[in-house]
Protein backbone atom coordinates (compact mmCIF):
# COMPACT_ATOMS: atom_id res chain seq x y z
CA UNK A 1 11.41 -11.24 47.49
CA UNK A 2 12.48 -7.96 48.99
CA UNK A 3 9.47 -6.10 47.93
CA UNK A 4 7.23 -9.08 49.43
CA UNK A 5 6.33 -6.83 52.63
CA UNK A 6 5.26 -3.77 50.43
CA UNK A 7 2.91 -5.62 48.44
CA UNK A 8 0.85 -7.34 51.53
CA UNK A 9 -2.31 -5.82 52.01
CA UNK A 10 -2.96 -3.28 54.59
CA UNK A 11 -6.61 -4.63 55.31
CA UNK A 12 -7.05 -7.44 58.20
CA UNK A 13 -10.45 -9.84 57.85
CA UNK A 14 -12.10 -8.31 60.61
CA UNK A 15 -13.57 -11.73 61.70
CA UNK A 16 -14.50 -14.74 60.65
CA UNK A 17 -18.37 -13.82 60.25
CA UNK A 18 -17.64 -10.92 58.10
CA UNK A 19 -18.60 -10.27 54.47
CA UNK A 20 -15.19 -10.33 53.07
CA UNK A 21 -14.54 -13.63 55.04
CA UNK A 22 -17.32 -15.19 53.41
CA UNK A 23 -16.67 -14.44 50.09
CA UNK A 24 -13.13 -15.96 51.06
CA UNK A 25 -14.48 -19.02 52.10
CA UNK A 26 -16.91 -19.49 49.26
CA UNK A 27 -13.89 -18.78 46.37
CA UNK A 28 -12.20 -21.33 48.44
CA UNK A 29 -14.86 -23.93 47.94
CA UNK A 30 -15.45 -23.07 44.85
CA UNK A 31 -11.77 -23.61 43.75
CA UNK A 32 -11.96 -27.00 46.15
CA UNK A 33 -14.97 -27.96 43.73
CA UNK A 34 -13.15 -26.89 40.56
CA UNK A 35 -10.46 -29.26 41.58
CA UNK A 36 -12.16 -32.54 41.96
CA UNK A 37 -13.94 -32.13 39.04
CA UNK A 38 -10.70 -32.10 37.52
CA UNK A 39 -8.83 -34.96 39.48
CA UNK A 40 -12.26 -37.25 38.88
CA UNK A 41 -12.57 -36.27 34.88
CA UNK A 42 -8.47 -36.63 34.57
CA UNK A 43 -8.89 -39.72 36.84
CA UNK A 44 -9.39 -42.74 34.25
CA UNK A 45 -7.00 -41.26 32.18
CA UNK A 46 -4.11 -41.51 34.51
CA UNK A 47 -5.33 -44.87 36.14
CA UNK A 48 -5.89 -46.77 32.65
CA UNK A 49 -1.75 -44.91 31.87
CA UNK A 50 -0.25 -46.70 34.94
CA UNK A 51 -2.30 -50.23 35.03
CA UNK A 52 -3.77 -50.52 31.90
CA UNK A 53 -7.25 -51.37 33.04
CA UNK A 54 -9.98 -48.72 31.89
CA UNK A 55 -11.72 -47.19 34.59
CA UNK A 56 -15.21 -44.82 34.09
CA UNK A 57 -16.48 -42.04 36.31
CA UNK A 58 -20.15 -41.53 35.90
CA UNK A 59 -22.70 -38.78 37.44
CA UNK A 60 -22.83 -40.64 40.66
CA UNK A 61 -19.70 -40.09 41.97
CA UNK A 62 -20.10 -36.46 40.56
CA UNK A 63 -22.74 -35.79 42.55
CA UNK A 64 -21.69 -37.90 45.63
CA UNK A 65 -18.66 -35.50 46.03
CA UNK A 66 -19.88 -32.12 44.85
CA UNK A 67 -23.73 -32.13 46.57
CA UNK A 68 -21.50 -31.63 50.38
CA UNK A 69 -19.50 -29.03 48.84
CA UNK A 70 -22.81 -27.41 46.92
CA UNK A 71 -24.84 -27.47 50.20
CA UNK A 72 -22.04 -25.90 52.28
CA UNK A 73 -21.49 -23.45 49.25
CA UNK A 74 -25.32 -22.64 49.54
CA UNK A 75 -25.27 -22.13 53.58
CA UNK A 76 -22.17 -19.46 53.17
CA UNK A 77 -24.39 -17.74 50.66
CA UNK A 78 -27.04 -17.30 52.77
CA UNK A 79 -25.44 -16.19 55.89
CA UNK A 80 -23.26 -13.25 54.32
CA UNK A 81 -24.44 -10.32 55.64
């Protein structure tokens, strides 16, 4: 903890439009996508552990969450500069 202030970067995003910024923000979704794939494949597990009744996931609901977060993906993509 008391070298916390050394090891902070020196560099500032320069705005929110910026190259660096973008790639930010599509890690971010990316990581954002990783995660509900895992919370909807863990899902039935942990629902059919606390009541008992089996629940299945399917490609629909896949899709229903992740196409939003692939089309956003796609539009950061195309406006780094």
């Amino acid at each position: 903890m008391a070298r916390l202030d050394s090891l902070r970067s020196e560099n500032r995003l320069e705005s929110l439009l910026s190259r660096e910024s973008s790639f930010l923000f599509n890690n971010l979704i990316l990581v954002g996508i990783a995660l509900t794939v895992l919370f909807l494949t863990t899902f039935p597990l942990l629902s059919e552990a606390a009541t008992g009744r089996k629940v299945t996931m399917g490609p629909p609901i896949f899709n229903m969450v992740n196409i939003p977060w692939a089309l956003v993906l796609l539009a950061l993509a195309g406006s780094a500069r």
